[in-house]
Structure formats: C-alpha cells, structure tokens
C-alpha atoms as a PDB file:
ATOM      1  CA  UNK A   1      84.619  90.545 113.321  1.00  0.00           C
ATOM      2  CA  UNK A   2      82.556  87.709 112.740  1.00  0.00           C
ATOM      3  CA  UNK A   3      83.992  85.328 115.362  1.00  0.00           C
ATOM      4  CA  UNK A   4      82.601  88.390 118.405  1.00  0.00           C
ATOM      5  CA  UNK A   5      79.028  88.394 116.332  1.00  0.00           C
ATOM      6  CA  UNK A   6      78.555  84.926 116.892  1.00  0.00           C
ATOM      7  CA  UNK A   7      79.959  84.343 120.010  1.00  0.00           C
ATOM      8  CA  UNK A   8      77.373  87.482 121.434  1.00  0.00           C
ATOM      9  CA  UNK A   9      75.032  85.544 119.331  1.00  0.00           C
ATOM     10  CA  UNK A  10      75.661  82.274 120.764  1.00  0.00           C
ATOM     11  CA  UNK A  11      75.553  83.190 124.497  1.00  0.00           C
ATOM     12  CA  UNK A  12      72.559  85.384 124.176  1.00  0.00           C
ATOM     13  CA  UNK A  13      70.432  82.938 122.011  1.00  0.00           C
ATOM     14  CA  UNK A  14      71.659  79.950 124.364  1.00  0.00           C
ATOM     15  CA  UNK A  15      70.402  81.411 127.510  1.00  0.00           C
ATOM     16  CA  UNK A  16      67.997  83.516 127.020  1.00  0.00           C
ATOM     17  CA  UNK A  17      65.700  83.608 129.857  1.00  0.00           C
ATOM     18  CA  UNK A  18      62.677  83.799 127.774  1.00  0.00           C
ATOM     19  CA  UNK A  19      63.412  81.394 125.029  1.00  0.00           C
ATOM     20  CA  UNK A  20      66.520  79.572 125.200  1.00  0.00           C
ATOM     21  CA  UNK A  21      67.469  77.810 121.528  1.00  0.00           C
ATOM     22  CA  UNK A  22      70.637  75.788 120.775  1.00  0.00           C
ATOM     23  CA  UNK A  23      72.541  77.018 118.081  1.00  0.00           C
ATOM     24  CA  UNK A  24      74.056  74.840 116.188  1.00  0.00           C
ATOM     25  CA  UNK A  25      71.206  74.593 114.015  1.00  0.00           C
ATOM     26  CA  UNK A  26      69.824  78.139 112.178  1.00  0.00           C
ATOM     27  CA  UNK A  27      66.232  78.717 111.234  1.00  0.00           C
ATOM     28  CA  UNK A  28      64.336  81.978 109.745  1.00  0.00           C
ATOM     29  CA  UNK A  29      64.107  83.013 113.552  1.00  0.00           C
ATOM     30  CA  UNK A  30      67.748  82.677 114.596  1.00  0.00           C
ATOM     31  CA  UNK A  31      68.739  84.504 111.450  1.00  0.00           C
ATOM     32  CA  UNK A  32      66.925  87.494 112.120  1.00  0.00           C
ATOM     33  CA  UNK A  33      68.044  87.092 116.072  1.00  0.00           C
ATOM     34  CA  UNK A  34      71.726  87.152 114.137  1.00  0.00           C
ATOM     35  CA  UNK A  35      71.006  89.677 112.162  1.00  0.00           C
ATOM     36  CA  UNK A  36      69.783  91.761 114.858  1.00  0.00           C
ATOM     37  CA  UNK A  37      73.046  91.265 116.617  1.00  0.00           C
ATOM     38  CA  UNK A  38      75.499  91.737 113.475  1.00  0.00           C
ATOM     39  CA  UNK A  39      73.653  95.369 112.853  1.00  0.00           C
ATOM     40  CA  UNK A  40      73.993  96.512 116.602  1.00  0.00           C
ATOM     41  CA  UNK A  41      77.628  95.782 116.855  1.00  0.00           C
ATOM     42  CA  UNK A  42      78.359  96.907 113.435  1.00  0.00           C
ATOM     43  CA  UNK A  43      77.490 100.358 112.277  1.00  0.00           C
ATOM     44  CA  UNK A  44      78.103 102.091 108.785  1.00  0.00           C
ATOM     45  CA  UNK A  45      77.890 105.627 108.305  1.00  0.00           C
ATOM     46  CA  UNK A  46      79.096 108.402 106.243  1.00  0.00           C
ATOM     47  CA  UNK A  47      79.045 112.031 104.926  1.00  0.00           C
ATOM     48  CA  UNK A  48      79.751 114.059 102.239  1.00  0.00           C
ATOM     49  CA  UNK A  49      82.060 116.810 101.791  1.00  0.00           C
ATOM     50  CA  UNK A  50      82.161 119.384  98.785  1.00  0.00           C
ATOM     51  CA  UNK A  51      85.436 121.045  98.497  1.00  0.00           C
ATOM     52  CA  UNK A  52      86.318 123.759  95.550  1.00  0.00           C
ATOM     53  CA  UNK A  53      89.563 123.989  94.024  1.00  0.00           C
ATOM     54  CA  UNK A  54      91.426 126.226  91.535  1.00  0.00           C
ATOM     55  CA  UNK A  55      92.805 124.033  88.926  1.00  0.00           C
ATOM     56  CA  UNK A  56      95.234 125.632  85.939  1.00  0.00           C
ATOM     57  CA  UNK A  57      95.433 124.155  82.591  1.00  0.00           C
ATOM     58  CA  UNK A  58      97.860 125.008  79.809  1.00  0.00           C
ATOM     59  CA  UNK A  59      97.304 125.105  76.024  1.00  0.00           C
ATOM     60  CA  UNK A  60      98.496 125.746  73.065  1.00  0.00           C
ATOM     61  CA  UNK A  61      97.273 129.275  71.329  1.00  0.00           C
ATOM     62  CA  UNK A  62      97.941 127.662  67.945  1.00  0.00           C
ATOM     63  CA  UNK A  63     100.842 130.060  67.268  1.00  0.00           C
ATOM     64  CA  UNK A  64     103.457 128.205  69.384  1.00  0.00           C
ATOM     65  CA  UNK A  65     102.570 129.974  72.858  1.00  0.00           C
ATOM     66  CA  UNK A  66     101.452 128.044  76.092  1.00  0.00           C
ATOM     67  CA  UNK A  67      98.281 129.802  77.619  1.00  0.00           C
ATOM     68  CA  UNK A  68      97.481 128.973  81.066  1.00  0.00           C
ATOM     69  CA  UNK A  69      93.361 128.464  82.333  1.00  0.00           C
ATOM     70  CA  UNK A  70      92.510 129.359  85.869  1.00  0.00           C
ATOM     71  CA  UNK A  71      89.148 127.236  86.230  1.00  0.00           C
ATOM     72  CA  UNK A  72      87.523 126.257  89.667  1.00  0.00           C
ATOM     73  CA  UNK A  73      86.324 123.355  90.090  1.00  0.00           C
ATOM     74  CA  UNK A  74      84.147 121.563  93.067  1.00  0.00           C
ATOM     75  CA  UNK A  75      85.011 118.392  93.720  1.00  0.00           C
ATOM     76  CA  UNK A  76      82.283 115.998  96.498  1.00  0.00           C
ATOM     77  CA  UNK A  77      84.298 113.760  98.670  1.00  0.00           C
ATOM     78  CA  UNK A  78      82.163 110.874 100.299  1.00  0.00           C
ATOM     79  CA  UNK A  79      83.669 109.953 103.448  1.00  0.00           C
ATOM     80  CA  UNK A  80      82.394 106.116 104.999  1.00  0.00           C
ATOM     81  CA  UNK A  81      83.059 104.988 108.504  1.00  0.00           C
ATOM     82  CA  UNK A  82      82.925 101.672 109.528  1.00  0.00           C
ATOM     83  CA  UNK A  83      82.902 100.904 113.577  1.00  0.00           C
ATOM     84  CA  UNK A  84      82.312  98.358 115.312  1.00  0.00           C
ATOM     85  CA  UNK A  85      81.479  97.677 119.520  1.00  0.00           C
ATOM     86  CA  UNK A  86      83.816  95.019 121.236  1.00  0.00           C
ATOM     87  CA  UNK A  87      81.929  92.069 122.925  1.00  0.00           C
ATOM     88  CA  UNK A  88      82.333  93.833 126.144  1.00  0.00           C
ATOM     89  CA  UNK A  89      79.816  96.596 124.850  1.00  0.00           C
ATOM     90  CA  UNK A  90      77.916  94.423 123.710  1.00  0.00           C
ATOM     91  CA  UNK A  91      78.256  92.499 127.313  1.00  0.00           C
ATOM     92  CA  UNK A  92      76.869  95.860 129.063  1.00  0.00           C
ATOM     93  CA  UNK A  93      74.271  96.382 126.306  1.00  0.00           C
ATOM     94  CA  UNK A  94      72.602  93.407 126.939  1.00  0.00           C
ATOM     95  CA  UNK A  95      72.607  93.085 130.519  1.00  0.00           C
ATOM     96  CA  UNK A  96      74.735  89.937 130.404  1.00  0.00           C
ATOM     97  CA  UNK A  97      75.339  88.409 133.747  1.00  0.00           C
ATOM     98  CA  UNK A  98      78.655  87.796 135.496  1.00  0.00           C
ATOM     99  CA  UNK A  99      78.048  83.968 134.265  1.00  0.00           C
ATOM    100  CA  UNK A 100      76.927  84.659 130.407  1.00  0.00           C
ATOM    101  CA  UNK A 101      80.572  86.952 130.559  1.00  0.00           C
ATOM    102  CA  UNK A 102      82.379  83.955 131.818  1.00  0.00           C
ATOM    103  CA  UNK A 103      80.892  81.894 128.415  1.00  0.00           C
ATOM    104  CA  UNK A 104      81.750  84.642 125.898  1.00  0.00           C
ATOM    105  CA  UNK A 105      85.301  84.791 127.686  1.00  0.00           C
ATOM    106  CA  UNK A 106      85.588  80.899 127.182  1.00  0.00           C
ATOM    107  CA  UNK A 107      84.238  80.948 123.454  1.00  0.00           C
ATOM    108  CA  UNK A 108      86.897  83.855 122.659  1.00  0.00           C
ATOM    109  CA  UNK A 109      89.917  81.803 124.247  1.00  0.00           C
ATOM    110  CA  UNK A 110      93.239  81.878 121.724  1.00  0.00           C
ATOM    111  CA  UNK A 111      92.630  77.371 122.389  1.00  0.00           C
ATOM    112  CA  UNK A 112      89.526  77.719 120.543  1.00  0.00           C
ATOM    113  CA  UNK A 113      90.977  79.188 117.402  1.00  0.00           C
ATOM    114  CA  UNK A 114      91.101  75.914 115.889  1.00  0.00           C
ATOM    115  CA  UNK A 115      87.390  75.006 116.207  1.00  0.00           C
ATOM    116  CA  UNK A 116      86.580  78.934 114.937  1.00  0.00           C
ATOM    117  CA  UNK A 117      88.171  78.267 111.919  1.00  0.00           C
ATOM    118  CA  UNK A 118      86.100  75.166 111.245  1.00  0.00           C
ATOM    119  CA  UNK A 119      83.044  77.772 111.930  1.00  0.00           C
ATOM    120  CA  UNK A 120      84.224  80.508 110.014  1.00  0.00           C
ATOM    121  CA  UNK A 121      86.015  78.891 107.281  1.00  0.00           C
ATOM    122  CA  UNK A 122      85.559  75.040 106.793  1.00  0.00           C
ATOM    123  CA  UNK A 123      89.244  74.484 107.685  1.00  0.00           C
ATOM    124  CA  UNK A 124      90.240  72.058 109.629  1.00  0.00           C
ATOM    125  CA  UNK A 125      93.928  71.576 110.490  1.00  0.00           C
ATOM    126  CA  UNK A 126      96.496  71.690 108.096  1.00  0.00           C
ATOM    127  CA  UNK A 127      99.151  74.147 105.928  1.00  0.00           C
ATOM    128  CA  UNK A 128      95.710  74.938 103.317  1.00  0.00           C
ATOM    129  CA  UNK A 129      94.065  76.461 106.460  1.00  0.00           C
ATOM    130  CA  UNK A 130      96.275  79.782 107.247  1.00  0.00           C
ATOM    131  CA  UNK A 131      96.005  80.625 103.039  1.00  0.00           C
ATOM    132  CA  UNK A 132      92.484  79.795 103.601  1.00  0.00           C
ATOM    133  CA  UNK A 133      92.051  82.362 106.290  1.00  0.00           C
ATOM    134  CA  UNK A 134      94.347  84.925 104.809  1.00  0.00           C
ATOM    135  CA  UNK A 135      92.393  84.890 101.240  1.00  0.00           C
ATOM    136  CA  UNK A 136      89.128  85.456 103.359  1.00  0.00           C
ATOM    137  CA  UNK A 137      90.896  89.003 104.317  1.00  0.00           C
ATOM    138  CA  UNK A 138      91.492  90.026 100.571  1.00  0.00           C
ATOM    139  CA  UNK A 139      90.326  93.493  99.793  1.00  0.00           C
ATOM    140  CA  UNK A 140      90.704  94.802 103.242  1.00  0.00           C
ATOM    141  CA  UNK A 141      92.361  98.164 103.175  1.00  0.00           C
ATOM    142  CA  UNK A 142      93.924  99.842 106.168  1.00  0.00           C
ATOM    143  CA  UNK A 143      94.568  97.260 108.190  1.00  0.00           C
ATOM    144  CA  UNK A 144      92.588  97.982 111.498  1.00  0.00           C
ATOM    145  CA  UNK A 145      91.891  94.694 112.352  1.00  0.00           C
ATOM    146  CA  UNK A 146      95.290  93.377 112.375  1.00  0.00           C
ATOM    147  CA  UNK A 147      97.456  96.557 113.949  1.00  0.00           C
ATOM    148  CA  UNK A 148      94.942  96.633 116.490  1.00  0.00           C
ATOM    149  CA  UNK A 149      94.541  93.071 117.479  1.00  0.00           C
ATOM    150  CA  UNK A 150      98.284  92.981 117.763  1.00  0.00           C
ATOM    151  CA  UNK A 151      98.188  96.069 120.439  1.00  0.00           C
ATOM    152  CA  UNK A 152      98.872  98.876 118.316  1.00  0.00           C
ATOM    153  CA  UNK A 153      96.675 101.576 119.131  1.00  0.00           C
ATOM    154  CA  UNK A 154      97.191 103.417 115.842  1.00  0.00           C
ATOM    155  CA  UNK A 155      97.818 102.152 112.283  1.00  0.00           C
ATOM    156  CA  UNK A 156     101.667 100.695 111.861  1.00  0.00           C
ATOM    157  CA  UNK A 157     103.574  99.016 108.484  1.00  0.00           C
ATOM    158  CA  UNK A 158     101.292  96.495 109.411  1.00  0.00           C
ATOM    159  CA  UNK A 159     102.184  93.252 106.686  1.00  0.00           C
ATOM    160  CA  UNK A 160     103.753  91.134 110.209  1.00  0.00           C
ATOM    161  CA  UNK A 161     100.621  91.484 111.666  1.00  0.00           C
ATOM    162  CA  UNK A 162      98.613  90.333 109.401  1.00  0.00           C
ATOM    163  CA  UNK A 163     100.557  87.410 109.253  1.00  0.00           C
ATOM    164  CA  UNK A 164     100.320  86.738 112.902  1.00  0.00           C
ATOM    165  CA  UNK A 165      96.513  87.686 112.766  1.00  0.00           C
ATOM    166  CA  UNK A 166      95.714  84.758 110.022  1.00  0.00           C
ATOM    167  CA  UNK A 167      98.102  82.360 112.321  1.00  0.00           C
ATOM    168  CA  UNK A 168      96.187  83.047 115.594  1.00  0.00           C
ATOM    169  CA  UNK A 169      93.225  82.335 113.898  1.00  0.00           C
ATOM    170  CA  UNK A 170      94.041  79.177 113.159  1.00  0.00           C
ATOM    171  CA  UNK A 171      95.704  78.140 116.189  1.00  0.00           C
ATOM    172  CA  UNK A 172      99.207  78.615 115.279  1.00  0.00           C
ATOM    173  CA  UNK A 173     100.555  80.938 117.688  1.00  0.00           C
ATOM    174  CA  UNK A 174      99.281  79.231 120.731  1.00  0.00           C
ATOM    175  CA  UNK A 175     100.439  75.860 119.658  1.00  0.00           C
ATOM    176  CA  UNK A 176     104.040  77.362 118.548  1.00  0.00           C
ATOM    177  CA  UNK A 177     103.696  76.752 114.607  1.00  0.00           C
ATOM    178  CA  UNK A 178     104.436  80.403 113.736  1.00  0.00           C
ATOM    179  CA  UNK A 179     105.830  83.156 115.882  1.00  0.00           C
ATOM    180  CA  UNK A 180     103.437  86.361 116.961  1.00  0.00           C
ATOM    181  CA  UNK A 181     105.756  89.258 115.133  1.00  0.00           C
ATOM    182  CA  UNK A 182     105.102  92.739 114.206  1.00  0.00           C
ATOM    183  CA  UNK A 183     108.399  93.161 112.649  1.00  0.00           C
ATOM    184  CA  UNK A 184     109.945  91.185 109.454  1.00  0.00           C
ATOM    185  CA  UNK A 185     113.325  90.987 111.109  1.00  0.00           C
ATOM    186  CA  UNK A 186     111.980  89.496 114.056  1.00  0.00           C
ATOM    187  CA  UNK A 187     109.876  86.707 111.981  1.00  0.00           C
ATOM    188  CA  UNK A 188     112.504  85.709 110.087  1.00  0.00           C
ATOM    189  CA  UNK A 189     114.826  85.367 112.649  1.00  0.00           C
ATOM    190  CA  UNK A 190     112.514  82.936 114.376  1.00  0.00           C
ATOM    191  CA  UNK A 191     112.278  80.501 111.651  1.00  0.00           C
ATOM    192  CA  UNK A 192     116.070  80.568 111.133  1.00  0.00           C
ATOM    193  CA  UNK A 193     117.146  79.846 114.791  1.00  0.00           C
ATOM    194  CA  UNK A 194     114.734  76.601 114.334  1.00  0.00           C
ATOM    195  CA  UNK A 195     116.159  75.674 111.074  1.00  0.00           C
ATOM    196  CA  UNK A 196     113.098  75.722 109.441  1.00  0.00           C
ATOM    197  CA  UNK A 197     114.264  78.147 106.692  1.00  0.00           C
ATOM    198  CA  UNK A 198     114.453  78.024 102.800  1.00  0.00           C
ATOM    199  CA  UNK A 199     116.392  80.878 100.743  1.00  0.00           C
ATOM    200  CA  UNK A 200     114.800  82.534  97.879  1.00  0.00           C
ATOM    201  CA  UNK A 201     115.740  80.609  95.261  1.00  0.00           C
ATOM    202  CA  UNK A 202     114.025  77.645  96.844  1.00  0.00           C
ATOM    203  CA  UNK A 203     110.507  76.645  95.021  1.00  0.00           C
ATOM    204  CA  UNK A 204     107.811  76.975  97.835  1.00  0.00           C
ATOM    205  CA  UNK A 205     104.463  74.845  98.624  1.00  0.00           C
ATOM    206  CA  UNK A 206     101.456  76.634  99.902  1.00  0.00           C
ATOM    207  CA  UNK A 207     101.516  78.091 103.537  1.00  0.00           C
ATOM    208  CA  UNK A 208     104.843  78.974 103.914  1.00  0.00           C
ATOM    209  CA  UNK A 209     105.925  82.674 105.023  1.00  0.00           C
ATOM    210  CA  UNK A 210     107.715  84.360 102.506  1.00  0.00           C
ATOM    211  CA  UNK A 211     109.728  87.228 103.440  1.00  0.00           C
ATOM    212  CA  UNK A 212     110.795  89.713 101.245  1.00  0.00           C
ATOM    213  CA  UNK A 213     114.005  92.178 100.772  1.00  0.00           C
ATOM    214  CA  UNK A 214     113.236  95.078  98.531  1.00  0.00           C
ATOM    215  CA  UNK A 215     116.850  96.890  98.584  1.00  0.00           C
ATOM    216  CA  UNK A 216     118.919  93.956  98.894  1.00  0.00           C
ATOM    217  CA  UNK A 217     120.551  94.985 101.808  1.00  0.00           C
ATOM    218  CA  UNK A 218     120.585  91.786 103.412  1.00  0.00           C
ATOM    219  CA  UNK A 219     117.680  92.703 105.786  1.00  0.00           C
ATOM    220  CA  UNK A 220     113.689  91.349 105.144  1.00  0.00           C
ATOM    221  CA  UNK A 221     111.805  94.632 104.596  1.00  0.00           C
ATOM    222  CA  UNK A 222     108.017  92.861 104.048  1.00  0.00           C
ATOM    223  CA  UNK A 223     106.285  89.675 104.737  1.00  0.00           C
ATOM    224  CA  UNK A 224     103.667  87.556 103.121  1.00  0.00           C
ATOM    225  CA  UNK A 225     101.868  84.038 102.431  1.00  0.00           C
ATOM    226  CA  UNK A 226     102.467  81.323  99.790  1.00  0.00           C
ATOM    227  CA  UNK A 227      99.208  80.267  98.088  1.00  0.00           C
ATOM    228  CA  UNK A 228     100.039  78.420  95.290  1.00  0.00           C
ATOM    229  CA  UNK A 229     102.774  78.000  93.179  1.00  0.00           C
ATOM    230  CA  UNK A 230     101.794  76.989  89.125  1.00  0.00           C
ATOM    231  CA  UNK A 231     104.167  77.278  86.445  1.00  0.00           C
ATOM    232  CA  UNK A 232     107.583  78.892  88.024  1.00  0.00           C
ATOM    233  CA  UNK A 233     104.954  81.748  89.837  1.00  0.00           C
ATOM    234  CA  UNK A 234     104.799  82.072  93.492  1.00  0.00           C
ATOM    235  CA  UNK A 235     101.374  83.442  94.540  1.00  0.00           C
ATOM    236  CA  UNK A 236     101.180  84.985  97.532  1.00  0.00           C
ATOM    237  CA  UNK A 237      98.695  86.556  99.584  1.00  0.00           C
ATOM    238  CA  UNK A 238     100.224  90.123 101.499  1.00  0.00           C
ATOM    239  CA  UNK A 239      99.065  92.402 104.237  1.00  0.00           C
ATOM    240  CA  UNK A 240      99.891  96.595 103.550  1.00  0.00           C
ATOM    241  CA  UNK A 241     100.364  95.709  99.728  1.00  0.00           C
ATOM    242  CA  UNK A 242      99.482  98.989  99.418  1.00  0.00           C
ATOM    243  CA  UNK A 243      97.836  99.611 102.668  1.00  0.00           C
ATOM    244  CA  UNK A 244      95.281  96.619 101.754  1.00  0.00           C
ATOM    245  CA  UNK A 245      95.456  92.885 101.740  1.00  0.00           C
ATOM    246  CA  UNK A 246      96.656  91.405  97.890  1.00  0.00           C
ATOM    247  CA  UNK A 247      97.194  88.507  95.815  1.00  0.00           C
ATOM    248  CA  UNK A 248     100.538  89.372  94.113  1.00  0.00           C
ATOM    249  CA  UNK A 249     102.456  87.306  92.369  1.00  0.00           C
ATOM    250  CA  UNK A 250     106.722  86.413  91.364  1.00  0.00           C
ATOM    251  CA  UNK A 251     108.851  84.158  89.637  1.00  0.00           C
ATOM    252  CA  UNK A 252     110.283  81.656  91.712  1.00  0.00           C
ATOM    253  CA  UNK A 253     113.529  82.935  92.481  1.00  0.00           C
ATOM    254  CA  UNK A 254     112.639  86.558  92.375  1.00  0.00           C
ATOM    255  CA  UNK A 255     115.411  88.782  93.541  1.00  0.00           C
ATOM    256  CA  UNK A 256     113.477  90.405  95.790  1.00  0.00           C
ATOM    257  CA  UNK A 257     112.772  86.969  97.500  1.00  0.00           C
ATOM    258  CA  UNK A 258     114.528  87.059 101.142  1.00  0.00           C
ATOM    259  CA  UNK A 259     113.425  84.012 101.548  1.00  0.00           C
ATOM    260  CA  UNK A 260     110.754  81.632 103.534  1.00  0.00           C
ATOM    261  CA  UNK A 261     110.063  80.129 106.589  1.00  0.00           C
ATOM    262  CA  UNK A 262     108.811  76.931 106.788  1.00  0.00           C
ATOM    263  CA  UNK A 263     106.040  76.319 109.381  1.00  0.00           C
ATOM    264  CA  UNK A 264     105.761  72.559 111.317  1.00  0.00           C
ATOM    265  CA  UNK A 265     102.030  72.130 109.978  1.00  0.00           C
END
C-alpha cells in the first residue's frame, strides 16, 4: 500500500530529530531511507510443503481391455505470504509522537485522495484517472486490499469493492461522483435514481461503470470499468474476474451487458 509507505516515509524523514530533509525531492539517501521503510512494513515469506498422492491411470492392454496403474506420486506445494503492518504499527515502531500521528492522520485523509493520485499515478482530475488507477491494480489476485478497505474482515464477491476502492482513490466518493457499494444491486441503483444511466446497448466512453447481468434475470450480478472502446469492443478493467483484477473485453451490446452508469467527471 504505497500511499501508507510514503506517508510513514514522509513524516519520519520530515521531522526527524536528527536530520530533518524535505521530501519532495529524492536523492541516493532518501531512497535507501524509503527503502528501509517499504521492507519493514512489507514482509514476504513462504514455505514449502511436499504432499504424496496416489494417482490411477488407465490403458489400453493392446487387446481391447482397460488396465488401471496405481502410481504415487509427490507433488511440492510452495506456499507465499505477503503481509503487511498498518501505519499505526508502524506509528508504535517508530516512536512517533502524539504530533507526528496527527501528520500521518492528515496525509491519509479521504480529501487528500486527489493529490495521492497525482503522487501515485500522474493523474490529475478527470474520467482517464479512475481507469488509470484501476489498470495500476491488474494482476492482483484475491482481493485483500479492496474487501478489507471496504470493512470486510474476510474475503467477499469482492468486484463492488474494487470499484469503490479505485473511486476513493481518486476522490470520487468523498466528492459524490460514484457511490461507496459492495453490492452490484446497490451501485446500479444509485446511478439510476440520478438519471445518470445508459442501457447495454448504449456504446460507452472510458470511465464509466459497467454493470453486468450474467443470467438475464433482470438483476446486475458483477461490476466493472470502461477503458477503452476501439472497433465495436468494450474494454473493461474487473475486480474478482476470477478472484483477480482483469482486462476483459465484449462487443458493444453484449447480452450480458446490464448496463452503465455514467459518473459526473
């Protein structure tokens, strides 16, 4: 969570007692200072497990008859855990005072998510900024970040979130552009009762939501982000796309469209 890194970063390079630095200029020094930090609050481990397992395999004899195999077979699972500590660890760890908490606090307020994503992503205002954000998250599997920034303590069908995550980081949710949801339904809903809605066979522009029905039943099962839209395909950038964050793509006008919510960049 590179927006906690720096913000640590920031307050304990800032006022350090010792040597105090700005930091909106980097050096050698202040990268290994950064460093230092990322590698504290981030830590990757992992382990190996061997595991053997009876496998049967059938052939043919030659003369028309199916022989079964009984083999074993050891198989070596390698398990990796990423964890990270939260800025108030990281707060105790360093012996922060009561006023360096107050400035990590006021760097980490939701009104500041605008000038993080001009930090963390070049982005300044506009519909290009949530796809920019969201295509930053691409390749994340499980979504822990999202589930758990939302309040869920344990993993959920977490595509909703990850929409709302990518629209708090730019600012959105605090400024009322797009809705905090967890559930499709609920997202959709909100963009309807505003009349800021577009059915599926509409031809999208990049940074609207698009929600999806996958039974036609009438009722948005999964929920997404327009990137781009090039010759009749809608790409979109999804959250639990197989419990990981995806490019996919559709024709415009894909039955499975529910259809999209327009945000007021």
């Amino acid at each position: 969570m590179w927006k906690d890194v720096l913000a640590v970063y920031a307050v304990k390079t800032n006022t350090d007692q010792d040597n105090p630095q700005e930091v909106a200029t980097m050096d050698d020094g202040k990268k290994q200072i950064l460093t230092d930090i990322f590698w504290e609050m981030n830590q990757i481990s992992s382990r190996t497990e061997s595991k053997t397992e009876t496998q049967i395999t059938e052939t043919d004899d030659g003369h028309g008859n199916i022989v079964q195999t009984e083999t074993t077979v050891t198989h070596t699972y390698l398990y990796i855990t990423v964890s990270h500590k939260t800025v108030d660890e990281m707060a105790v760890q360093y012996g922060f005072n009561q006023e360096q908490k107050d400035y990590l606090a006021e760097l980490l307020k939701d009104e500041n998510n605008s000038l993080w994503s001009a930090v963390l992503y070049g982005i300044s205002y506009s519909s290009d900024q949530i796809v920019t954000v969201a295509l930053s998250q691409v390749g994340n599997v499980g979504g822990e970040p999202y589930w758990s920034w939302y309040g869920f303590g344990s993993r959920v069908e977490w595509c909703a979130c990850f929409v709302s995550w990518c629209a708090n980081e730019c600012g959105y949710i605090d400024t009322g552009v797009i809705p905090k949801f967890a559930g499709c339904v609920n997202g959709a809903q909100w963009f309807k009762d505003r009349g800021q809605w577009l059915d599926g066979s509409a031809e999208p522009v990049p940074g609207m939501i698009i929600f999806f029905d996958w039974e036609s039943d009438g009722e948005t099962d999964h929920v997404g982000i327009v990137e781009k839209v090039e010759n009749g395909i809608v790409y979109t950038v999804e959250g639990n796309s197989g419990d990981s964050c995806r490019i996919n793509q559709y024709s415009i006008g894909n039955y499975q469209i529910y259809g999209y919510g327009v945000p007021q960049y």
